[in-house]
Structures are given as C-alpha cells and as structure tokens.
N, C-alpha and C. Protein backbone atom coordinates (compact mmCIF):
# COMPACT_ATOMS: atom_id res chain seq x y z
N UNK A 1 39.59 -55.90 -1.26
CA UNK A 1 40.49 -54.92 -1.84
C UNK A 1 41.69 -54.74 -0.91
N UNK A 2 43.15 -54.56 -1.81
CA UNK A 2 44.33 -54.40 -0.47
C UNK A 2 44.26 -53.16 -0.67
N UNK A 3 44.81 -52.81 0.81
CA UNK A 3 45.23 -51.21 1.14
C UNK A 3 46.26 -50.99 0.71
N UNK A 4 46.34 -49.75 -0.16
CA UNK A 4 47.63 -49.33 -1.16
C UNK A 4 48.71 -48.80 0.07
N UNK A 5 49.69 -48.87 -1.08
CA UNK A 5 51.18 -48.09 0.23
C UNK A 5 51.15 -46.80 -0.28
N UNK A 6 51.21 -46.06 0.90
CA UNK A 6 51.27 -44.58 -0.01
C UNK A 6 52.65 -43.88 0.62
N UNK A 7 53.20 -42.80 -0.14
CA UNK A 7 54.48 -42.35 0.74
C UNK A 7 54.48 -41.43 2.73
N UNK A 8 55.24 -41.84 2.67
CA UNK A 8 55.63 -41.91 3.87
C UNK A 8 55.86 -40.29 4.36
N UNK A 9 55.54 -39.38 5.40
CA UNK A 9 55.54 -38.43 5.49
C UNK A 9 57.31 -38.01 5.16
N UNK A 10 57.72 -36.63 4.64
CA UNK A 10 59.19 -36.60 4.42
C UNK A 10 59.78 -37.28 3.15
N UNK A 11 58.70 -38.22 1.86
CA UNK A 11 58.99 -38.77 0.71
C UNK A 11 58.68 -37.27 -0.39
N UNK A 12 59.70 -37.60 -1.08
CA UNK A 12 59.22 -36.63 -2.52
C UNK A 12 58.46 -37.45 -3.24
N UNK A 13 57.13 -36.56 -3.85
CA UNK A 13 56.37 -36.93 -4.53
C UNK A 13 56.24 -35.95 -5.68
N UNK A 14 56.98 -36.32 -7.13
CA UNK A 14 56.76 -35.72 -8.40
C UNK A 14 55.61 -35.86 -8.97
N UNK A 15 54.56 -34.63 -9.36
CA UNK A 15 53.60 -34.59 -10.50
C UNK A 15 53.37 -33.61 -11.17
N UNK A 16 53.27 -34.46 -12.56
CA UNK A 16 53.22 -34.30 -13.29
C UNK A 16 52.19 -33.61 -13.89
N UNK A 17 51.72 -32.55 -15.02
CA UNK A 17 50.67 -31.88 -15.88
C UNK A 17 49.80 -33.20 -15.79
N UNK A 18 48.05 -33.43 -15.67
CA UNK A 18 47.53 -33.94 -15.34
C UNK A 18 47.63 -35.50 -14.67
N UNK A 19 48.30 -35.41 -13.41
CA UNK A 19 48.58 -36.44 -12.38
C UNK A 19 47.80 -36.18 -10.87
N UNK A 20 47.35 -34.77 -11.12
CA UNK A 20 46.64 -33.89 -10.03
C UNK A 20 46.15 -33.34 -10.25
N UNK A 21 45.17 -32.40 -9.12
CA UNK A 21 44.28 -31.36 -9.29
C UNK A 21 44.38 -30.52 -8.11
N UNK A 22 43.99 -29.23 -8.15
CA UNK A 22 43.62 -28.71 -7.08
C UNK A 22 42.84 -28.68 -6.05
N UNK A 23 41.75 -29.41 -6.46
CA UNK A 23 40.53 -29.52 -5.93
C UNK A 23 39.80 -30.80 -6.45
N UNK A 24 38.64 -31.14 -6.23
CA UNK A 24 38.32 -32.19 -6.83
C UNK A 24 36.99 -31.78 -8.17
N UNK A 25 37.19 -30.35 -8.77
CA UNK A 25 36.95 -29.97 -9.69
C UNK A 25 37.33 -29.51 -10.82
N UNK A 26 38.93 -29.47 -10.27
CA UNK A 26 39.95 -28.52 -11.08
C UNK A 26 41.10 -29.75 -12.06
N UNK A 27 41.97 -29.37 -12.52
CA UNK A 27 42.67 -29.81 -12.85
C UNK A 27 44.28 -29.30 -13.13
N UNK A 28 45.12 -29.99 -12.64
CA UNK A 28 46.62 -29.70 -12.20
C UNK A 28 47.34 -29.33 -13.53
N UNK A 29 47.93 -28.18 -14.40
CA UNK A 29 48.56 -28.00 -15.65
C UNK A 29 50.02 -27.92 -15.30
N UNK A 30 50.52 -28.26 -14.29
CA UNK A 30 52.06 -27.72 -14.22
C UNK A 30 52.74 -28.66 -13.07
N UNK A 31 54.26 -28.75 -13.21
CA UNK A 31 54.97 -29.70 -12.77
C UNK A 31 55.44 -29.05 -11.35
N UNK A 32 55.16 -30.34 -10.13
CA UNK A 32 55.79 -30.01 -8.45
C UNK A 32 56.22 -30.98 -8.25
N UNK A 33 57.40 -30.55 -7.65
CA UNK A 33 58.12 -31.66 -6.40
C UNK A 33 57.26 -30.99 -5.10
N UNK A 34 56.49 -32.28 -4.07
CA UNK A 34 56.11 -32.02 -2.71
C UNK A 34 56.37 -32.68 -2.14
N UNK A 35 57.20 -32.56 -0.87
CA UNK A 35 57.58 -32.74 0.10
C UNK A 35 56.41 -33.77 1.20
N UNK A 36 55.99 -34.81 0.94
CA UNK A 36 55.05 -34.97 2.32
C UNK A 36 54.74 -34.66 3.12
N UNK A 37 53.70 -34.29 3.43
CA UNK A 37 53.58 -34.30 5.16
C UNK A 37 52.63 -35.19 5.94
N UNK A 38 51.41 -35.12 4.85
CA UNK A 38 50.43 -36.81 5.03
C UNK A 38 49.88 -36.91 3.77
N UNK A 39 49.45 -37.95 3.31
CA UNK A 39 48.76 -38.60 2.59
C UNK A 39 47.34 -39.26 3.07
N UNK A 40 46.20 -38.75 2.39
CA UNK A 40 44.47 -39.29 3.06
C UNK A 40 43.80 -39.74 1.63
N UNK A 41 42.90 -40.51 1.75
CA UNK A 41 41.91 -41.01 1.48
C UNK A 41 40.95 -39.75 0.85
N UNK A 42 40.42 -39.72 -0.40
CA UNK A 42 39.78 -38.98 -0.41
C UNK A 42 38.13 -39.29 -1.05
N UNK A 43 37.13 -38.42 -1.70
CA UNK A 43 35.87 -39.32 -1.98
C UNK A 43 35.98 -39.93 -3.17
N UNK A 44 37.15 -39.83 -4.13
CA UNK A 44 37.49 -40.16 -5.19
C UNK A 44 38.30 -41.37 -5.16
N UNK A 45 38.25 -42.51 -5.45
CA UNK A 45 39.39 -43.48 -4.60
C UNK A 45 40.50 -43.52 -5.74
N UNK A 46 40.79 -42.73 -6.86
CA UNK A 46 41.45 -42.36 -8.17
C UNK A 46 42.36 -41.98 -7.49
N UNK A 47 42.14 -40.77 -6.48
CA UNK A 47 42.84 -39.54 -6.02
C UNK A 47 43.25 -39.93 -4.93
N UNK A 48 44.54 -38.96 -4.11
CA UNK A 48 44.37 -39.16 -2.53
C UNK A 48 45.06 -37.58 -2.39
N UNK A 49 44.81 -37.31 -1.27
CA UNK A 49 45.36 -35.92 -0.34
C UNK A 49 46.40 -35.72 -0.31
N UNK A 50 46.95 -34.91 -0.83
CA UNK A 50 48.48 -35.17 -0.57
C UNK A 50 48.64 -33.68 0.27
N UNK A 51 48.92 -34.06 1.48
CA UNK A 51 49.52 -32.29 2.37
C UNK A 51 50.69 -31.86 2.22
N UNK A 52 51.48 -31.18 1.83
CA UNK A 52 53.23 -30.91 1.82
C UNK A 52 53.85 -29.39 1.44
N UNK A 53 54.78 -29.68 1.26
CA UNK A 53 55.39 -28.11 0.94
C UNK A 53 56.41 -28.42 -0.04
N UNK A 54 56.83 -27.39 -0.43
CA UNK A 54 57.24 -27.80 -1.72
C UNK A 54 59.06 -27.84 -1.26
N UNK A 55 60.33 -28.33 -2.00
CA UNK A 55 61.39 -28.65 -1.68
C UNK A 55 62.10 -27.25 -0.84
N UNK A 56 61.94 -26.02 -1.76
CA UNK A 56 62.34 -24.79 -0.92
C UNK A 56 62.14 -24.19 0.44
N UNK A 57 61.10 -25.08 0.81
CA UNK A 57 60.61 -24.71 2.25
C UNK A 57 61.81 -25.24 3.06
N UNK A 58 62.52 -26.32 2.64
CA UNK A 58 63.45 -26.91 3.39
C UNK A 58 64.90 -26.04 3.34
N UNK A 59 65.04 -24.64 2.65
CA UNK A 59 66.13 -24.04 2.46
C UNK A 59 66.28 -23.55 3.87
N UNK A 60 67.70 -22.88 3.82
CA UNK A 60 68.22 -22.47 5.51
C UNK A 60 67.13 -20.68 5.21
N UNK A 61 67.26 -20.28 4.14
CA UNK A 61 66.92 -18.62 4.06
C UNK A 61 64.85 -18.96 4.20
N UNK A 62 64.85 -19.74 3.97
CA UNK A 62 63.43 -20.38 4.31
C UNK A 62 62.29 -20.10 5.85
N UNK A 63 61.77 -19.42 5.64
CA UNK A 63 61.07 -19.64 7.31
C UNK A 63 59.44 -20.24 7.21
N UNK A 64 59.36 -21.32 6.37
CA UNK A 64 58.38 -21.50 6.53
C UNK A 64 57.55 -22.08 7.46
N UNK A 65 56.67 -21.49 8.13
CA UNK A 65 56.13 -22.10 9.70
C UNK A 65 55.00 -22.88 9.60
N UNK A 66 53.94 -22.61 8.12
CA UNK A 66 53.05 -23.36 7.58
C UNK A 66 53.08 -24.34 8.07
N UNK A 67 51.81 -25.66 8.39
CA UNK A 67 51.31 -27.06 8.50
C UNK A 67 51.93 -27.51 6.96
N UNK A 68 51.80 -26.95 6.24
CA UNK A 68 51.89 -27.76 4.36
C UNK A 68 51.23 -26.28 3.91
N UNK A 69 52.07 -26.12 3.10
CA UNK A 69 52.11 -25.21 1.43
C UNK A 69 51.40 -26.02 0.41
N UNK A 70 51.03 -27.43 0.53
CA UNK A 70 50.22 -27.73 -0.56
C UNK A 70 49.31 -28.78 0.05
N UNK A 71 47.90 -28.73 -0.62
CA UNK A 71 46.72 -29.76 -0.32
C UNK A 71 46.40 -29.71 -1.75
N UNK A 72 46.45 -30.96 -2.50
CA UNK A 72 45.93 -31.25 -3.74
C UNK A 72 45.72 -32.77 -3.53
N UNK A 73 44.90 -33.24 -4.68
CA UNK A 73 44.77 -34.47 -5.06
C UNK A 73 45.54 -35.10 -6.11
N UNK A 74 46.07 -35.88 -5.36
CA UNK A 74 46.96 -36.48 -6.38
C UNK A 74 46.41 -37.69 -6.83
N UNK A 75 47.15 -38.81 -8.33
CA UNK A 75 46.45 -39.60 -8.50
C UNK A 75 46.95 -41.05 -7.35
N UNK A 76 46.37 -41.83 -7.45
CA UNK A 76 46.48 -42.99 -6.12
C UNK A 76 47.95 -43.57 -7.13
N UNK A 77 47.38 -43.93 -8.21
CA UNK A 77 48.39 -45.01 -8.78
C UNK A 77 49.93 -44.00 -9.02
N UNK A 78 49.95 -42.64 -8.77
CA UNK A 78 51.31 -42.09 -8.84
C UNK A 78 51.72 -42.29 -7.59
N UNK A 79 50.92 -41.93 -6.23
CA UNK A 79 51.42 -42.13 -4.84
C UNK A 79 52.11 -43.32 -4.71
N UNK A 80 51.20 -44.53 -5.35
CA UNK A 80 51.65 -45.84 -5.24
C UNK A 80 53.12 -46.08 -5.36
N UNK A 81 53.25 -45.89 -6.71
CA UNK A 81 54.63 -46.09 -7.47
C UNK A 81 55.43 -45.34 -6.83
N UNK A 82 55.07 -44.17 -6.50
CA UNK A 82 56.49 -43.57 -5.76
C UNK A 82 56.82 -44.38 -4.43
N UNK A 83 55.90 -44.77 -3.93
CA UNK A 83 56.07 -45.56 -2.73
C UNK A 83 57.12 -46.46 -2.97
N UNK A 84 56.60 -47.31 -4.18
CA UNK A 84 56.94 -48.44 -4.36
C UNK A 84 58.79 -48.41 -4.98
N UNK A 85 58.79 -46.88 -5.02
CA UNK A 85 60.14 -46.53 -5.87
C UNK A 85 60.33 -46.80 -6.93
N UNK A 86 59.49 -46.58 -7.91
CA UNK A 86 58.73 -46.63 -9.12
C UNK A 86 59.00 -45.02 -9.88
N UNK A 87 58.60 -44.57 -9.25
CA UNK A 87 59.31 -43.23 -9.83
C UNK A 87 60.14 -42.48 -9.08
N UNK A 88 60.96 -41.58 -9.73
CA UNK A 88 61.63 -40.63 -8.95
C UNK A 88 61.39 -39.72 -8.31
C-alpha cells in the first residue's frame, strides 16, 4: 500500500456536510474551512485527524493561543485531493 500525501501543516482544508465527523461516532452536518496544524492516522483508515483552527483565528483582533480549535476526522480521500490541489 502507498502512503497517501496529506496537507501540509498551514494548508486550507474545505469540508464539506458529510466529508467529516466529530468523533468517530458522530457525523459532520455543516461546512469549515481549517487551517492545519497536523494531520494523523487514525483507527479508521477512511478517516484521518485533522488538528486546526479555523481561518478567523488568523485575524489581527484574534487572540487565539489554543494548540487547534478543531480535532475532527476528516475523510482520507478529501485530505488527499486537497493535497494534491484537487480541491480548493
């Protein structure tokens, strides 16, 4: 099996109403831009970790001091494509 490319810490990653979840029980109903911060492996090989914050954290009136504002699972084959610059 090859090791997928996934985005790069500092890549926007768009998803979409079921492209994610919250958890690996839940399921994602609503649209985010996140900001990277890492991307992991998770027990689902569908899914991967996505850590980040969302675009506003990057405003000047912004103080966000947070590690990442978001930990969800995203799907592998959306990480991919954005990697790949496949999506926007």
């Amino acid at each position: 099996m090859t090791a997928r490319t996934m985005p790069a810490p500092g890549a926007r990653v768009t998803v979409r109403p079921g492209e994610w979840k919250p958890g690996p029980d839940g399921e994602g109903h609503t649209y985010h831009d996140i900001v990277v911060v890492s991307v992991h492996e998770s027990h689902d090989p569908a899914y991967w970790w996505v850590y980040g914050h969302g675009p506003e954290c990057s405003w000047e009136t912004a103080d966000c001091v947070k590690p990442f504002c978001f930990e969800v699972l995203v799907k592998a084959d959306v990480l991919a494509a954005t990697a790949a610059g496949e999506r926007p």
